[in-house]
Protein backbone atom coordinates (compact mmCIF):
# COMPACT_ATOMS: atom_id res chain seq x y z
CA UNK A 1 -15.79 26.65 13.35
CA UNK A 2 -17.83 26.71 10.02
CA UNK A 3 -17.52 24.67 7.23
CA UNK A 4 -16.16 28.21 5.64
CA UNK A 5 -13.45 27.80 7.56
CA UNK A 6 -12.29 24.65 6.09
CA UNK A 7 -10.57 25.99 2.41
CA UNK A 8 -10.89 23.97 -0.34
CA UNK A 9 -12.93 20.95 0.01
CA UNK A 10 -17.01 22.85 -0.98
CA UNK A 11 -16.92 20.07 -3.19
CA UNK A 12 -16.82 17.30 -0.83
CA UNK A 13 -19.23 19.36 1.49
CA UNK A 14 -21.71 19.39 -0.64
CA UNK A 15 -21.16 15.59 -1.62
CA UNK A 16 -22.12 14.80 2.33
CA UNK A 17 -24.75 17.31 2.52
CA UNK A 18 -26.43 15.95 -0.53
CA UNK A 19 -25.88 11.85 0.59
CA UNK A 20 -27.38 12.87 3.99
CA UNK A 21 -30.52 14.74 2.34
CA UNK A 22 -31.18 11.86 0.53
CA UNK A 23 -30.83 9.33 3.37
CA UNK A 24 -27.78 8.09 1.15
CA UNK A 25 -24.84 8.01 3.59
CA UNK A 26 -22.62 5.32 3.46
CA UNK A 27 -20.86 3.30 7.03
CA UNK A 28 -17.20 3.35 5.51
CA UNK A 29 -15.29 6.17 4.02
CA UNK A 30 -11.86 6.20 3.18
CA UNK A 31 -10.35 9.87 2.44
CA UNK A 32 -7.40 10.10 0.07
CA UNK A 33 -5.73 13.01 -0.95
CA UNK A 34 -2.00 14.63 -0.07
CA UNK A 35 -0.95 15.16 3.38
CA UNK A 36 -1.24 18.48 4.53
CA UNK A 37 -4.84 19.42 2.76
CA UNK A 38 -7.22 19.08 5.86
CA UNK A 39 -8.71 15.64 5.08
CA UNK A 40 -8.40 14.76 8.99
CA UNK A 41 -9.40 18.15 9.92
CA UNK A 42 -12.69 17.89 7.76
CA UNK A 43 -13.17 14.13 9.04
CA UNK A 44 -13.04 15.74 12.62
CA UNK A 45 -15.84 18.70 11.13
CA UNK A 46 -18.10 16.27 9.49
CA UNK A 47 -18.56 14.18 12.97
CA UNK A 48 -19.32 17.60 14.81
CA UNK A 49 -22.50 18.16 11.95
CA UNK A 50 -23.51 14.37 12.91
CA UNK A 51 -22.86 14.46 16.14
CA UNK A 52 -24.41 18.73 16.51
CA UNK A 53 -27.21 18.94 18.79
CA UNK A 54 -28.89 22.11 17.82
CA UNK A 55 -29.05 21.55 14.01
CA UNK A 56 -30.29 18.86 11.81
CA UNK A 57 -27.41 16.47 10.79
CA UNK A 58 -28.76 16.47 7.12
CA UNK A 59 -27.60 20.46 7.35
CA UNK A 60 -24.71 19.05 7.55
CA UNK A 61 -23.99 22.63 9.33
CA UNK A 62 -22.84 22.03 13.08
CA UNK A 63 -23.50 25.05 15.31
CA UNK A 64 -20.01 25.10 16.94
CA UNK A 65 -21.33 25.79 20.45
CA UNK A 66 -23.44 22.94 21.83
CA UNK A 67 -21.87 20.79 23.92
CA UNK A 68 -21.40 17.98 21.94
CA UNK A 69 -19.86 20.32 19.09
CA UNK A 70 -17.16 21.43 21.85
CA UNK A 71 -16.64 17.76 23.11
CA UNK A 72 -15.65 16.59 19.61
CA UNK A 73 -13.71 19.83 19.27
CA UNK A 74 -11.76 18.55 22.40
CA UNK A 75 -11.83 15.09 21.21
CA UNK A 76 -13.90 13.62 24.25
CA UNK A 77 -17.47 13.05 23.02
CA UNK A 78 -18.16 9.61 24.20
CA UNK A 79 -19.78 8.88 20.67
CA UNK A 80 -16.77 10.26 18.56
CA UNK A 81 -13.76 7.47 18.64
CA UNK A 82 -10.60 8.70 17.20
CA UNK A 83 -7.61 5.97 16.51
CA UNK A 84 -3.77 7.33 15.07
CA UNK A 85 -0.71 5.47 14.81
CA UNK A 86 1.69 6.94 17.90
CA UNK A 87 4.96 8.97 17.53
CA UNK A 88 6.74 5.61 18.54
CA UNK A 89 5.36 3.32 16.72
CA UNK A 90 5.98 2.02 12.97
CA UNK A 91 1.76 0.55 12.45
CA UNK A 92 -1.51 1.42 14.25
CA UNK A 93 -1.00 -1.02 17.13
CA UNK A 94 -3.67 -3.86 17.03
CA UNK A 95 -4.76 -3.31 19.88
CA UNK A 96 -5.97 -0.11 19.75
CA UNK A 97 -8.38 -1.59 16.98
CA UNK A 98 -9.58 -4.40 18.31
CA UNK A 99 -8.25 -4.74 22.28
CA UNK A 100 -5.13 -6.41 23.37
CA UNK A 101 -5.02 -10.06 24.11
CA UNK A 102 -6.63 -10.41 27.04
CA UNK A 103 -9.40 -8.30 26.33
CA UNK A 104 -10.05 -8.84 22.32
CA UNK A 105 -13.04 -7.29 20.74
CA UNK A 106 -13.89 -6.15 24.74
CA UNK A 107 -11.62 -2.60 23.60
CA UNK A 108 -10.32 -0.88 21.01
CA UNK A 109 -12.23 0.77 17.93
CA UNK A 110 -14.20 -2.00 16.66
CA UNK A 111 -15.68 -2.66 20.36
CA UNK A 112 -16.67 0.95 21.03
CA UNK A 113 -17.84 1.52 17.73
CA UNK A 114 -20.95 -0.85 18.06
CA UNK A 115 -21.96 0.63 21.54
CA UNK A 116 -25.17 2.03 21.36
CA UNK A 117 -24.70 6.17 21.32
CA UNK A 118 -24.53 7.47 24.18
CA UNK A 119 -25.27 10.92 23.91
CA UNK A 120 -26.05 11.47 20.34
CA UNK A 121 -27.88 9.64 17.39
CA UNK A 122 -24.52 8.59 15.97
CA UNK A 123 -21.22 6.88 16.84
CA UNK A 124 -18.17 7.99 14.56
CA UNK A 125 -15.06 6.74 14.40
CA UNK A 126 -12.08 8.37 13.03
CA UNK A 127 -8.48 6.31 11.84
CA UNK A 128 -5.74 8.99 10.98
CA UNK A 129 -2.63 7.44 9.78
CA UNK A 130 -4.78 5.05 7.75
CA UNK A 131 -1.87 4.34 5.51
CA UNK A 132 -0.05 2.87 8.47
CA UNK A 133 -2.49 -0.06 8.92
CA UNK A 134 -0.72 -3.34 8.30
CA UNK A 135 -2.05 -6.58 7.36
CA UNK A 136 -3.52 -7.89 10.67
CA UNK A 137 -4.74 -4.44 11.89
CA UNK A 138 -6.43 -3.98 8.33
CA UNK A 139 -7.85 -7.57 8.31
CA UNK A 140 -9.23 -7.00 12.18
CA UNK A 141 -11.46 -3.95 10.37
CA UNK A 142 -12.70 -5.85 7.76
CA UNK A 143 -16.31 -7.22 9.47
CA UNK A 144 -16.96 -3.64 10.94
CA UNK A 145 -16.05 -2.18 7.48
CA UNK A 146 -18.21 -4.71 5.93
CA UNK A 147 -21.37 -4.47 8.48
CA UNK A 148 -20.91 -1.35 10.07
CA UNK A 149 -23.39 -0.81 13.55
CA UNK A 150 -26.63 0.74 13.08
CA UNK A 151 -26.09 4.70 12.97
CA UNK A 152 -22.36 4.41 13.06
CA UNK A 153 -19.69 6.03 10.40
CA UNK A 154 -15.89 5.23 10.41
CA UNK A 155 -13.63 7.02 8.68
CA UNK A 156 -10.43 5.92 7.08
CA UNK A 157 -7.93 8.99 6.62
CA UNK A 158 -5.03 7.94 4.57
CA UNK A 159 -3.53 9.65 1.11
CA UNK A 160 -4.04 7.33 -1.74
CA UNK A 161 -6.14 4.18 -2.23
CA UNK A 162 -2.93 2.34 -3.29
CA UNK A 163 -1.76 2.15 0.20
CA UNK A 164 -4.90 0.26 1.36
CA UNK A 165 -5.74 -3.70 1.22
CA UNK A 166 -7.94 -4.52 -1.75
CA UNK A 167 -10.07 -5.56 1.20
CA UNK A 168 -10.08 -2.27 2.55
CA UNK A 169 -10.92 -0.49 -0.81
CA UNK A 170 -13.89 -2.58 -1.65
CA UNK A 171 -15.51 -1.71 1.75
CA UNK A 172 -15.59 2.01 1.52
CA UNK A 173 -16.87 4.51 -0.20
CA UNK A 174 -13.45 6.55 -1.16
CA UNK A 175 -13.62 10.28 -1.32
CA UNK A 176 -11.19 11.94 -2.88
CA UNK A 177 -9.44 15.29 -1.70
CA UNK A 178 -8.03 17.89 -4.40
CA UNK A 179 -4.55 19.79 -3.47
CA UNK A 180 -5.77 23.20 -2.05
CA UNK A 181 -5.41 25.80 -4.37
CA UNK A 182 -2.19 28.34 -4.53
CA UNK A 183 -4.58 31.66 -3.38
CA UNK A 184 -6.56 29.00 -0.98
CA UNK A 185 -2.93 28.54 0.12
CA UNK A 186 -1.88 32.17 0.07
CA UNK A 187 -4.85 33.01 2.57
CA UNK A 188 -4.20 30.53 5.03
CA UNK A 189 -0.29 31.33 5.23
CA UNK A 190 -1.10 34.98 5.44
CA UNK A 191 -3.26 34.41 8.66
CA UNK A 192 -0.54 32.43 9.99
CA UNK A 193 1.18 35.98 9.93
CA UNK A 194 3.54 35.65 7.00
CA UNK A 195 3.65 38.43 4.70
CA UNK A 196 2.11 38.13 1.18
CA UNK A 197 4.89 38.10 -0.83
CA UNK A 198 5.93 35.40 1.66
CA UNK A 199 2.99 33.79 1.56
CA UNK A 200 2.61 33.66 -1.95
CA UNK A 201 6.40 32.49 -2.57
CA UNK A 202 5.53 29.28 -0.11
CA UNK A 203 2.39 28.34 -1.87
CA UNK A 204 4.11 28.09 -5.62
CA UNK A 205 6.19 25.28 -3.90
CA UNK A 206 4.12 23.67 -1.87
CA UNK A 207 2.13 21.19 -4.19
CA UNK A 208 -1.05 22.00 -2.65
CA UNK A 209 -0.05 21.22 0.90
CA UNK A 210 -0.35 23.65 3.71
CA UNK A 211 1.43 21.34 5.62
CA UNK A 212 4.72 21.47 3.11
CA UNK A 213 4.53 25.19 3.01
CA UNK A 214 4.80 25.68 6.87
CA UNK A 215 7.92 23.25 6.98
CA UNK A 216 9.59 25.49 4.08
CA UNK A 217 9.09 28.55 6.11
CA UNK A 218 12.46 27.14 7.25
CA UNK A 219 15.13 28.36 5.51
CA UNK A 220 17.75 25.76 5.94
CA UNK A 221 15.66 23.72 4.33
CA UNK A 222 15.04 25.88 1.59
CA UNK A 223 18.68 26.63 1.36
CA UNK A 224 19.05 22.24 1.35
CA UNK A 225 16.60 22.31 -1.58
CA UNK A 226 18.70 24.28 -4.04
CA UNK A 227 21.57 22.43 -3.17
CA UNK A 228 19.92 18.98 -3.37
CA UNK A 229 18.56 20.16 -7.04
CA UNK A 230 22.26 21.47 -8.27
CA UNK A 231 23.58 17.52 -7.02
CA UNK A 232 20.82 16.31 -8.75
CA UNK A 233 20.85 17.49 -11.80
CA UNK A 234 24.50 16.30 -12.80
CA UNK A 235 25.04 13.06 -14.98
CA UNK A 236 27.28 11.50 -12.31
CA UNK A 237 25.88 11.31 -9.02
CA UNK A 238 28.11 11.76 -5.81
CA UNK A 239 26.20 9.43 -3.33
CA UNK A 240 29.02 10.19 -0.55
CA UNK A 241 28.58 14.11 -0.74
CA UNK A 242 24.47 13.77 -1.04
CA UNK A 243 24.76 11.41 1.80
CA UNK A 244 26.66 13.61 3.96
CA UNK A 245 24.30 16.99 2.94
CA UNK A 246 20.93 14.46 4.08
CA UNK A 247 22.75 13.49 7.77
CA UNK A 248 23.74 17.10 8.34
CA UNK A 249 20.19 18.42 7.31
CA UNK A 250 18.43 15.60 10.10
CA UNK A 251 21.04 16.08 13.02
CA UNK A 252 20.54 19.63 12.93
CA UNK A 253 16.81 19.06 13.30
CA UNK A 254 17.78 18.09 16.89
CA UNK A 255 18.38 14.44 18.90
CA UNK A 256 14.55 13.46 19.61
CA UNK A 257 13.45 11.25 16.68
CA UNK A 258 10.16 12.14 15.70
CA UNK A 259 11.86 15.36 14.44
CA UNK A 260 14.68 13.76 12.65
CA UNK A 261 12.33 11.46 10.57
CA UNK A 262 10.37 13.92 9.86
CA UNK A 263 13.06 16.34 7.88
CA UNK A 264 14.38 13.04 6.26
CA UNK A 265 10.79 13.21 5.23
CA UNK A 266 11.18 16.00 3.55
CA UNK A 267 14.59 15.67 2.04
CA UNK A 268 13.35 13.02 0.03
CA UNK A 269 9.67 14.45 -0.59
CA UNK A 270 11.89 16.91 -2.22
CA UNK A 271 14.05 14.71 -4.17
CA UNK A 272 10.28 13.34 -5.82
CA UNK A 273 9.74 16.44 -6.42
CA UNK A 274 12.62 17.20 -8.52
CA UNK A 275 12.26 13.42 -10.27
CA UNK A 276 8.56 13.67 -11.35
CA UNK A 277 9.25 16.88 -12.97
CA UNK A 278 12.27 15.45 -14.62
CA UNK A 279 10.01 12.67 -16.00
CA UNK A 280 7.30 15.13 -17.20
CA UNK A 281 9.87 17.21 -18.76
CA UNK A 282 11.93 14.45 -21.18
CA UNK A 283 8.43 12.60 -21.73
CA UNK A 284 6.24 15.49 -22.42
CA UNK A 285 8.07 18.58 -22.77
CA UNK A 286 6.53 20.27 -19.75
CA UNK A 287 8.66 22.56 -17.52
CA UNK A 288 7.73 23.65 -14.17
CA UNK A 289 6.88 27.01 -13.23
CA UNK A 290 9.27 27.49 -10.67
CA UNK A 291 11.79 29.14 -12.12
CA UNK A 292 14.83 27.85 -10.38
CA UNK A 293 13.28 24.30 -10.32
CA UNK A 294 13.17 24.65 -14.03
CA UNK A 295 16.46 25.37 -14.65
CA UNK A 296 18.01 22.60 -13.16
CA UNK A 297 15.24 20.01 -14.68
CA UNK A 298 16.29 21.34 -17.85
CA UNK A 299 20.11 20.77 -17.05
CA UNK A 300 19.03 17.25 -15.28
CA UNK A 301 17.31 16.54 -18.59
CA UNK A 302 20.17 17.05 -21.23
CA UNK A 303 22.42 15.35 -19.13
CA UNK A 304 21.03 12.78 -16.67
CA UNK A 305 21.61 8.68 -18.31
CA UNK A 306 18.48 7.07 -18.99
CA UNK A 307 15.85 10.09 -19.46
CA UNK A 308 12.45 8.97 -18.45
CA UNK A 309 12.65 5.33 -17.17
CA UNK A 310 15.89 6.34 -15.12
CA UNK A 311 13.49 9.74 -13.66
CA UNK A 312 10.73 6.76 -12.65
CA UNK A 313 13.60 4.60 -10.86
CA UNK A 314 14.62 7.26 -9.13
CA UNK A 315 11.01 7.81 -8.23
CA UNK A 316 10.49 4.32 -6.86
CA UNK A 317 13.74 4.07 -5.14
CA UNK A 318 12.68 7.32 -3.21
CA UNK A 319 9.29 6.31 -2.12
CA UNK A 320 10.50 2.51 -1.03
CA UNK A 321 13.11 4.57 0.66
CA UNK A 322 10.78 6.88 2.22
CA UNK A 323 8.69 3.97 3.42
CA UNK A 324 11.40 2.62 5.56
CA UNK A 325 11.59 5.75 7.04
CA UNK A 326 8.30 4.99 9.03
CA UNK A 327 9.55 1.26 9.50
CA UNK A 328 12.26 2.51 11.85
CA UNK A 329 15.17 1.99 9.81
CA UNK A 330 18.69 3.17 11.06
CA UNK A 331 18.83 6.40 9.62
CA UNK A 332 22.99 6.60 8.27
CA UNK A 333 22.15 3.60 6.59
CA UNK A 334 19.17 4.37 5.08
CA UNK A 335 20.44 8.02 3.76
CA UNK A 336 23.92 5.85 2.68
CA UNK A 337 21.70 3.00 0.86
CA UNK A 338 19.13 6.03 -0.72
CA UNK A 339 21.84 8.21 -2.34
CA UNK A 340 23.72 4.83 -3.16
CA UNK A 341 20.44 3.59 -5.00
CA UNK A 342 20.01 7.03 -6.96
CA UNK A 343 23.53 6.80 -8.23
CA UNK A 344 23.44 3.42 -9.55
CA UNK A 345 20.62 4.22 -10.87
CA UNK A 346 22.47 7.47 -12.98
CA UNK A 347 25.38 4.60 -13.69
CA UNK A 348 23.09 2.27 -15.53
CA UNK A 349 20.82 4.46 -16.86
CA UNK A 350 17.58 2.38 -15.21
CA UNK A 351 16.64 0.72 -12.09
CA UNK A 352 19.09 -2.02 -11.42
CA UNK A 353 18.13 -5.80 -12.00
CA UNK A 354 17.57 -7.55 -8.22
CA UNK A 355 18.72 -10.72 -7.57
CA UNK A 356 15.36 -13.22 -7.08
């Protein structure tokens, strides 16, 4: 695979290219940018140009057929350690980081990181899930982050620096992913085998994210999108009727749980989606370009209590919502308490005062 392959991100090539020619590369990055872009997929690239063994690593142009290119392809290159927060679990566990109790700093990423390489002139180290780090597990990071091993790069793969322990920040060198573009996203739908017009409909809604436009290849989903907007959009919302659309949308997405989180995912990725335009339209004037989006923001706008600081409450309440998501929360009650938060939040016309 050649860096061609990987739409989008020339920018951030040549930004490693140029640090390695100068002998300027850093011990700790941290890569923010939407889900769905390729930031993990690039992290994954970049170790295969350190890591090549037929080309220069400040090429920065792995061959793609050496064997240590194909090890870190299959993810077993004893020099290339990759970390991720499992299906199961709510946080990175600790011990994949630093060992488990019996055997602390003996395993786990911060141990094998500081081994000398053992077939290469490199060790990498690769966190996906970065924003899933919590306290301890980002505190256990913070010496390697700080003093990273001779020859060694880790790699923090998360989507915004805001999600990440000042702590965390000031140790890496963040680099910052764009969303891909709509004809980047066009061409890589199309060789997916959708049809342009297809293709091209997907990418207008997708935000950037190839990820997004492969889940709305679905078409209940995009059928629960238009309804979601036309509930929305009304000055009085009906929390019971939203709640009851949002549980029928995740059981049909099966009885494994993985699954079902991930379309409550998206149900509320795409209530944020209809709230930020709201607040862009009664604060600036600007209208999306969807044309059926627009119609209802419009209708949301005239009509919804509160206009700009009600839109950014019912931002917030969505993402703390969509946070607890990934904190295991029982699912009924977390659709009941989301919907219930948005329509207070219509009643009063802002985000409601909490008790202390």
């Amino acid at each position: 695979m050649s860096w061609s392959e990987i739409e989008g991100h020339d920018r951030v090539v040549e930004q490693f290219r140029s640090a390695l020619r100068r002998g300027r590369l850093f011990g700790s990055y941290l890569f923010v940018g939407p889900a769905g872009i390729g930031k993990h997929t690039f992290a994954v690239k970049l170790a295969q140009a350190l890591l090549c063994q037929t080309h220069a690593e400040e090429d920065l142009d792995p061959c793609g057929r050496c064997p240590a290119c194909a090890q870190v392809a299959a993810r077993t290159h004893p020099d290339l350690v990759t970390v991720a927060r499992p299906a199961d679990k709510a946080m990175i566990p600790l011990e994949l980081l630093i060992g488990d109790k019996e055997h602390r700093m003996r395993e786990g990423l911060c141990h094998d990181i500081a081994l000398t390489p053992f077939m290469g002139k490199r060790k990498v180290a690769i966190i996906d899930d970065a924003d899933y780090l919590n306290v301890e597990g980002a505190n256990s990071l913070l010496k390697t982050l700080e003093e990273p091993p001779p020859r060694s790069v880790l790699i923090l793969v998360g989507t915004t620096p805001a999600k990440q322990l000042p702590t965390i920040r000031s140790r890496c060198r963040i680099i910052r992913f764009d969303p891909l573009a709509e004809e980047t996203l066009v061409r890589l739908l199309v060789r997916t085998g959708l049809a342009d017009a297809e293709a091209s409909r997907l990418a207008r809604h997708a935000g950037g994210s190839l990820q997004r436009a492969m889940q709305m290849t679905d078409a209940s989903l995009w059928q629960f999108r238009t309804r979601l907007f036309a509930s929305l959009c009304r000055p009085v919302l009906e929390s019971v009727r939203l709640s009851a659309a949002v549980q029928s949308l995740v059981e049909a997405a099966g009885r494994e749980a993985p699954p079902r989180r991930a379309r409550l995912h998206q149900a509320i990725d795409l209530a944020v989606e209809f709230y930020r335009h709201l607040l862009r339209a009664v604060s600036a004037g600007q209208a999306p370009a969807d044309a059926e989006l627009a119609r209802y923001v419009a209708e949301a706008a005239g009509v919804v209590p509160g206009g700009a600081e009600a839109a950014a409450a019912c931002i917030d309440h969505c993402l703390e919502s969509a946070e607890a998501i990934d904190r295991f929360a029982h699912q009924v009650n977390l659709i009941e308490y989301w919907a219930d938060g948005l329509a207070e939040i219509y009643r009063l016309g802002r985000a409601p005062v909490r008790a202390p």
